[in-house]
Protein backbone atom coordinates (compact mmCIF):
# COMPACT_ATOMS: atom_id res chain seq x y z
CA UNK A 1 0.00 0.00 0.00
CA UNK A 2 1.31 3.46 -0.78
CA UNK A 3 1.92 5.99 1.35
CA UNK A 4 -0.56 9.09 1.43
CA UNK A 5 1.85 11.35 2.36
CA UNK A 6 4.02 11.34 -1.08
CA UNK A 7 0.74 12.01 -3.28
CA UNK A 8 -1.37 14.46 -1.05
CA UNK A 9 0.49 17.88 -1.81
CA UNK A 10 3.94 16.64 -3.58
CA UNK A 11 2.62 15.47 -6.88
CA UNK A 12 -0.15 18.67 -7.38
CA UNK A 13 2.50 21.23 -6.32
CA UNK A 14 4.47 20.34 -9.47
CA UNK A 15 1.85 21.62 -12.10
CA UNK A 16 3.21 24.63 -13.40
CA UNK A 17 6.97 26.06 -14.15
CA UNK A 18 8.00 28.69 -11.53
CA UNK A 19 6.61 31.78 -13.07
CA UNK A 20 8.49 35.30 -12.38
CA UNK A 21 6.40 39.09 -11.76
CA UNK A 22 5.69 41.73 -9.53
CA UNK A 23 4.28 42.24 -5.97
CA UNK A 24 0.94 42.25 -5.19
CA UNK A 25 -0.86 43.19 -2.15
CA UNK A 26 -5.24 42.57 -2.15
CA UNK A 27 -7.38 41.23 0.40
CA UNK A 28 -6.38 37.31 0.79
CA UNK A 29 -10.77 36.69 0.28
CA UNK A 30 -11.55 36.82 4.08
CA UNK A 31 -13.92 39.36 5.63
CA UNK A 32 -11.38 39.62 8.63
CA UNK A 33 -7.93 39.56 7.12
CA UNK A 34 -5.28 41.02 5.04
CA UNK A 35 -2.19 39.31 3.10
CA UNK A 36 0.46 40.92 0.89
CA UNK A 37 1.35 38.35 -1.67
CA UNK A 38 4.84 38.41 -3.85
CA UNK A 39 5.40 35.95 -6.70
CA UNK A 40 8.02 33.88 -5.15
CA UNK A 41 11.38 33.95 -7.51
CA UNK A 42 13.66 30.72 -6.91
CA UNK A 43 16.48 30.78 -8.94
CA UNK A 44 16.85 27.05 -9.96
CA UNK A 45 18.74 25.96 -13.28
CA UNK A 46 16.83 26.65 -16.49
CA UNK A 47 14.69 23.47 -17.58
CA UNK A 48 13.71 22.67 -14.25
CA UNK A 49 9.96 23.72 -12.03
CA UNK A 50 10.36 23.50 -8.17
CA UNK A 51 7.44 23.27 -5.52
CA UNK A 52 8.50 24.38 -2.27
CA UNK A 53 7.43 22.25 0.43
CA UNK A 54 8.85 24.21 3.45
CA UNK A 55 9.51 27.55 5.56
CA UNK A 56 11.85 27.92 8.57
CA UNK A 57 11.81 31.34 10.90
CA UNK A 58 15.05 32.21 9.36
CA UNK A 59 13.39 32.90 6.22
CA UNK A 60 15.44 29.20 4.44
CA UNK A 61 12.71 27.46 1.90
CA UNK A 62 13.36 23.75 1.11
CA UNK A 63 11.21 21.76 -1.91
CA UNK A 64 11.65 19.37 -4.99
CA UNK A 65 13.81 20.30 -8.01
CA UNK A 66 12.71 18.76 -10.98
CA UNK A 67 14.04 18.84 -15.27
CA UNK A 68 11.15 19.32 -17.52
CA UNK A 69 13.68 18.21 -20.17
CA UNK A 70 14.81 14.64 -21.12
CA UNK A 71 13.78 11.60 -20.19
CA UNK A 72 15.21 10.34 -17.18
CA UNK A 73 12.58 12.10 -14.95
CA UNK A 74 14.00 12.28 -11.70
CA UNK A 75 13.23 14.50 -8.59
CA UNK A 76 15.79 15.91 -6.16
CA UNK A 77 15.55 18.25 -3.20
CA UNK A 78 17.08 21.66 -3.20
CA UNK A 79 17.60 24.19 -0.32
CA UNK A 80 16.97 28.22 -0.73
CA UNK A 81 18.92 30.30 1.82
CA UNK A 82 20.06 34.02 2.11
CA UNK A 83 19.92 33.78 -1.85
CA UNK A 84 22.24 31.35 -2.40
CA UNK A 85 20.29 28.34 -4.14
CA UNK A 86 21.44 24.35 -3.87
CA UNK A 87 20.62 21.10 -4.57
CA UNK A 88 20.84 17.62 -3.15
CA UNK A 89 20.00 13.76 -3.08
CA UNK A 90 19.84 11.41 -0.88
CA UNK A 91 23.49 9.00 -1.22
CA UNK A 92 22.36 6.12 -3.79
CA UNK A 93 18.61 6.86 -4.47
CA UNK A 94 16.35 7.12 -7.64
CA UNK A 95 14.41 10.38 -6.15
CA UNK A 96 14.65 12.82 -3.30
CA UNK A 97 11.62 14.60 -1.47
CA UNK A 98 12.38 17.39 1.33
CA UNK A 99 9.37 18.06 3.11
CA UNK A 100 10.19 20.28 5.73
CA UNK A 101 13.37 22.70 7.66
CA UNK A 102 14.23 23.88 11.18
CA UNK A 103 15.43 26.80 12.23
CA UNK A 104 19.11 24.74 12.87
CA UNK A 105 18.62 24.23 9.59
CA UNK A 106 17.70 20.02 9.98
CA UNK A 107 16.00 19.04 6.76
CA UNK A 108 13.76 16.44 6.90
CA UNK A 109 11.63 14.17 3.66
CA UNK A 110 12.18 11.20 2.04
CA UNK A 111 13.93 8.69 -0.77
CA UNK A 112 12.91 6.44 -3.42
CA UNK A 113 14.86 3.60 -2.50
CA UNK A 114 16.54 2.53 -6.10
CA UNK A 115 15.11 -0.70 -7.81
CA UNK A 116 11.73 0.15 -6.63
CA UNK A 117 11.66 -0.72 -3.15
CA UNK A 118 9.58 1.90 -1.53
CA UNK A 119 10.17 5.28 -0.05
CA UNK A 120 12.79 5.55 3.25
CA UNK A 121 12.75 8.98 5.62
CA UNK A 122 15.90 11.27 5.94
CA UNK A 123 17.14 13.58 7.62
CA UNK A 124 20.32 16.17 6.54
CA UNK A 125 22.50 18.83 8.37
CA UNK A 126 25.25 20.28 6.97
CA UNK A 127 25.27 17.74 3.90
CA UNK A 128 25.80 15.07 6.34
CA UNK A 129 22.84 12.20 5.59
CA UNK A 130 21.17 9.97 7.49
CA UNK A 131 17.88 7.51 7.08
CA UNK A 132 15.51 7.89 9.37
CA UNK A 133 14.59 4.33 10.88
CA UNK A 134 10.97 3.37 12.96
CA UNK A 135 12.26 1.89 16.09
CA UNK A 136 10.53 -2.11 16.02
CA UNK A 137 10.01 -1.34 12.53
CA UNK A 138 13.33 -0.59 10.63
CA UNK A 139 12.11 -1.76 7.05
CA UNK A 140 8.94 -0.09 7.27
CA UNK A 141 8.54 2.29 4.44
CA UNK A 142 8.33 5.98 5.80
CA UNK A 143 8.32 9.51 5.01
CA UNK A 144 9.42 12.11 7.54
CA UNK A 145 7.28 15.19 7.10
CA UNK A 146 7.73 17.27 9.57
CA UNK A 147 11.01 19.09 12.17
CA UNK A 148 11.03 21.04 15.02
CA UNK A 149 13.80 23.11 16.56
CA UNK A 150 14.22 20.76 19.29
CA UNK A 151 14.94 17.69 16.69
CA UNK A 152 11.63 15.80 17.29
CA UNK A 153 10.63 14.42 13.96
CA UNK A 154 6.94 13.52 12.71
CA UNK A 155 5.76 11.64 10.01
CA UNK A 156 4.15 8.56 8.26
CA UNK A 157 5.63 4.91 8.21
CA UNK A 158 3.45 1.64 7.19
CA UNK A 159 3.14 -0.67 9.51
CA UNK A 160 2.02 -4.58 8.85
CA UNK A 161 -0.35 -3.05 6.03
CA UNK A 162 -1.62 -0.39 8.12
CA UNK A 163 -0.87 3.44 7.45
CA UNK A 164 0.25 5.38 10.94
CA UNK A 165 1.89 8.53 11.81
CA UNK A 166 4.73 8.59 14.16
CA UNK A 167 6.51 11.06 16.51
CA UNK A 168 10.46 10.62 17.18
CA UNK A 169 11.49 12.49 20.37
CA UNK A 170 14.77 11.39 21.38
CA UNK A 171 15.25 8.39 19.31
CA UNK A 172 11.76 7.25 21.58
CA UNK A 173 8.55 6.34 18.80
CA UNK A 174 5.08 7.46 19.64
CA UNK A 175 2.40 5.93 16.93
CA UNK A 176 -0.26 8.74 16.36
CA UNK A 177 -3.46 6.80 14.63
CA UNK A 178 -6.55 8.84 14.93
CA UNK A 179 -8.98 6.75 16.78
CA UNK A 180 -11.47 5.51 14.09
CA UNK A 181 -9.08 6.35 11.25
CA UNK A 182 -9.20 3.23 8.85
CA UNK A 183 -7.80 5.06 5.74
CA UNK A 184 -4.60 6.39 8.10
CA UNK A 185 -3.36 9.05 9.76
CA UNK A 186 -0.84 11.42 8.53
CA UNK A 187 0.74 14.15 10.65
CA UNK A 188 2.44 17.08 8.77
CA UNK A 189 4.30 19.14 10.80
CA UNK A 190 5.05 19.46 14.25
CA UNK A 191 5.93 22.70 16.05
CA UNK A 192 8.16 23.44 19.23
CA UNK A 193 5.40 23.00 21.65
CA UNK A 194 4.98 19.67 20.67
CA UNK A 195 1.79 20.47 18.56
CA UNK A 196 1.46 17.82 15.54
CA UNK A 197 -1.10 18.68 12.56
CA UNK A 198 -1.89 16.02 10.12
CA UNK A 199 -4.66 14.26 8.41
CA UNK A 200 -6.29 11.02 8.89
CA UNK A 201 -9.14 9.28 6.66
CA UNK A 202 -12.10 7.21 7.78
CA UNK A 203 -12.12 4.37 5.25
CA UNK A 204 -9.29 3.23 3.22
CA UNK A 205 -11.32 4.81 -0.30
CA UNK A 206 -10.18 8.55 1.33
CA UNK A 207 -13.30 10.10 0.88
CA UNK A 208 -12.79 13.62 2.23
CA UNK A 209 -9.74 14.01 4.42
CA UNK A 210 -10.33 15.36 8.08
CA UNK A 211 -7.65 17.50 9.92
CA UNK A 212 -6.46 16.83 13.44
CA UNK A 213 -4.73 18.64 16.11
CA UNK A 214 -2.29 16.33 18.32
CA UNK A 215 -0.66 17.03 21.87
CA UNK A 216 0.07 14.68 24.43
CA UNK A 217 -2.23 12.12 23.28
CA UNK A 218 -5.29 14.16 22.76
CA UNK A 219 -6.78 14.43 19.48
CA UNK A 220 -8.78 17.61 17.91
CA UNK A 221 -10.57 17.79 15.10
CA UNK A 222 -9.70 20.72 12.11
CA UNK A 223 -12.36 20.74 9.75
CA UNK A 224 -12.26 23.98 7.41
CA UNK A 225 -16.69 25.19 7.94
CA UNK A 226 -18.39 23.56 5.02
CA UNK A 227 -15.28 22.23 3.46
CA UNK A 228 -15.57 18.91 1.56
CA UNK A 229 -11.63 18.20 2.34
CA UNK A 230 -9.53 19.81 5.20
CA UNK A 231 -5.50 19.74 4.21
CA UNK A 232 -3.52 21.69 7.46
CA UNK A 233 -0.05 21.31 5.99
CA UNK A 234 1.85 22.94 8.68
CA UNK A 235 1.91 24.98 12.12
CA UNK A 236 4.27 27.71 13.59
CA UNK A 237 6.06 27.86 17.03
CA UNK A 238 2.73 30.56 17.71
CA UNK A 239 0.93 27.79 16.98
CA UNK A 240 -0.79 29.37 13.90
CA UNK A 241 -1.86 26.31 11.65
CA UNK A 242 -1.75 26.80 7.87
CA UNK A 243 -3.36 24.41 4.85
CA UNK A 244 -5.90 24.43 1.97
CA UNK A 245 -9.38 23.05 2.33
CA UNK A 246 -11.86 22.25 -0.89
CA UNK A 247 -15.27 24.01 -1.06
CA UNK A 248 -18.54 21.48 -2.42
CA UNK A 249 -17.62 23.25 -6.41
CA UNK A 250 -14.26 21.54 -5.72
CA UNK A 251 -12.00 24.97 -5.90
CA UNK A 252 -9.14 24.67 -3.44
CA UNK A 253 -8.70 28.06 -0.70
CA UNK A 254 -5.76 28.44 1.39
CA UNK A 255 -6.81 28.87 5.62
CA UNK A 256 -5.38 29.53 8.71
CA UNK A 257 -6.69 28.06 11.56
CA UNK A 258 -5.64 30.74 14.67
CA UNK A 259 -7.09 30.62 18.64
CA UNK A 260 -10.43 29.07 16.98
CA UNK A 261 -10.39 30.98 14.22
CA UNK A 262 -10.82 29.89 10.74
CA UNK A 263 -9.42 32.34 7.94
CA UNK A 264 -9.64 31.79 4.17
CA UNK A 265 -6.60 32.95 2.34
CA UNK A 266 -6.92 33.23 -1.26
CA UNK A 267 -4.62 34.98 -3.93
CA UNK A 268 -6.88 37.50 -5.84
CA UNK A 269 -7.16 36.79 -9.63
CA UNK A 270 -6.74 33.33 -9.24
CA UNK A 271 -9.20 30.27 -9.09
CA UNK A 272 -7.40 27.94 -6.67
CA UNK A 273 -4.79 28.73 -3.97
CA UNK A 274 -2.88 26.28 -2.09
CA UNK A 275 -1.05 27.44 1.13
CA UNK A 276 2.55 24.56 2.01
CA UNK A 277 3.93 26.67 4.49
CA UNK A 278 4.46 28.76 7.46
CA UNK A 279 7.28 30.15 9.45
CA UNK A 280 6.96 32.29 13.20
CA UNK A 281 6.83 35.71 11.08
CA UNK A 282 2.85 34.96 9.99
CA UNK A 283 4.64 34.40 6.40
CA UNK A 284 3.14 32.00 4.26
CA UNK A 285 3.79 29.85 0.93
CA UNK A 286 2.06 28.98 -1.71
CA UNK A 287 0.90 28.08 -5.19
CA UNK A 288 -2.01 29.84 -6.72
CA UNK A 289 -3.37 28.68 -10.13
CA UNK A 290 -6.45 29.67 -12.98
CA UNK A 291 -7.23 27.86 -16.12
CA UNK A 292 -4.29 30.79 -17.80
CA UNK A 293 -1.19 29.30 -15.65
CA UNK A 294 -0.32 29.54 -11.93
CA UNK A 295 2.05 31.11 -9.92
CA UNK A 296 4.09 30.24 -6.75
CA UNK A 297 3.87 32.93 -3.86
CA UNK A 298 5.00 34.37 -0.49
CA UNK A 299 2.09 35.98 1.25
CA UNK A 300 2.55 38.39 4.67
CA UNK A 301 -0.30 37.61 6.41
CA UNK A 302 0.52 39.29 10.00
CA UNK A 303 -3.20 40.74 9.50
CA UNK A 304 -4.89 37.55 8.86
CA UNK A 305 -2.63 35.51 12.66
């Protein structure tokens, strides 16, 4: 069985080349809030579209690199920082997914595992690699999704058939399996309070994701308000959580979720807007798209937290 967590925002992320404009600042489509939104310029080679996948408080954006040229189609991760622009793979594998950085700069995703075995997590500081194993289950595929500052490391590993989320705090494994949750569970991110966001599905056909909420063994449910599908992606160290929900005409809106609060967070002028990431600053990532093209995007949304 495949994991959920390499095909729920990887794969639609990578629909459009990185396109290159102007800022713009409009109302982000709430009643309450205010973003500023910048088209976000990533200097990767030419031939090649990223998606980035993840925001640290130091302002560092990791994602996936990919050539739109050729055909050995191959993915690998690359790593944005105070301009300067790099890529990377894991030692020995067909493709490499970064999902997520810390502020320490601890980069966290996962590996095809060449000759078709199934994906393996990893983790990566300073170039030095290293897989990420499940304690009592070290062949388990696994993706690592998810770093705080503190090292802990969340994610999604299957187990004996079973999809499950997991939680590594000093080399110790907590499962997280929302209690009902057939389909899986899938945490996302995981901030410095210990505060894990994720999704988990009710049967194994996935019929509408629900979001959850995590701490400490207690489950919460986040379900965008008349949302067919709730996607939180990530959350902050001010706990501000960040994803994209799907409305009943199937158009996808960018939210924050904020002390109770549900925001909507759409990019003016376009039809769908996905939000991937948030850092401690109330900035946000994302990729907003029409039938014309779309366009990847930093939005300042201190009004909207």
């Amino acid at each position: 069985m495949p994991l959920w967590g390499k095909t729920l925002f990887p794969v639609f992320v990578f629909c459009s080349i990185l396109s290159l404009s102007t800022v713009l600042s409009a109302q982000d489509g709430s009643p309450t809030g205010k973003c500023g939104f910048q088209n976000l310029i990533i200097p990767a080679p030419a031939g090649s579209i990223t998606a980035p996948a993840g925001l640290n408080d130091n302002g560092a954006i990791v994602g996936f690199l990919s050539s739109t040229s050729g055909t050995d189609f191959h993915t690998t991760g690359f790593l944005f920082s105070n301009g300067n622009f790099t890529h990377f793979r894991f030692p020995g594998s067909a493709d490499t997914f970064p999902h997520d950085i810390n502020k320490n700069g601890v980069i966290v995703g996962s590996f095809d595992v060449t000759g078709g075995n199934g994906q393996r997590a990893f983790m990566v500081h300073n170039g030095v690699f290293h897989q990420v194993t499940i304690p009592g289950f070290p062949n388990a595929p696994a993706i690592a999704t998810g770093v705080n500052d503190l090292g802990d490391i969340v994610g999604q590993f299957n187990g004996n058939g079973s999809n499950f989320g997991f939680l590594l705090h000093q080399g110790k494994l907590t499962i997280i399996s929302f209690p009902g949750a057939t389909g899986g569970t899938f945490p996302s991110s995981i901030n410095n309070q210990g505060v894990i966001v994720g999704n988990y599905f009710t049967s194994e056909q996935r019929d509408g994701a629900h979001g959850f909420m995590w701490k400490n063994g207690a489950f919460t449910n986040i379900e965008f308000p008349d949302a067919v599908a709730t996607f939180p992606v990530k959350i902050s160290n001010n706990g501000d959580v960040v994803g994209t929900y799907i409305d009943s005409p199937q158009f996808e809106h960018g939210f924050s979720f904020d002390k109770g609060r549900y925001t909507t967070i759409d990019r003016p002028g376009f039809a769908d807007t996905r939000i991937t990431a948030v850092n401690s600053f109330d900035n946000v990532l994302g990729f907003a798209s029409s039938e014309s093209g779309g366009k990847w995007f930093k939005g300042f949304c201190s009004s909207v937290f």
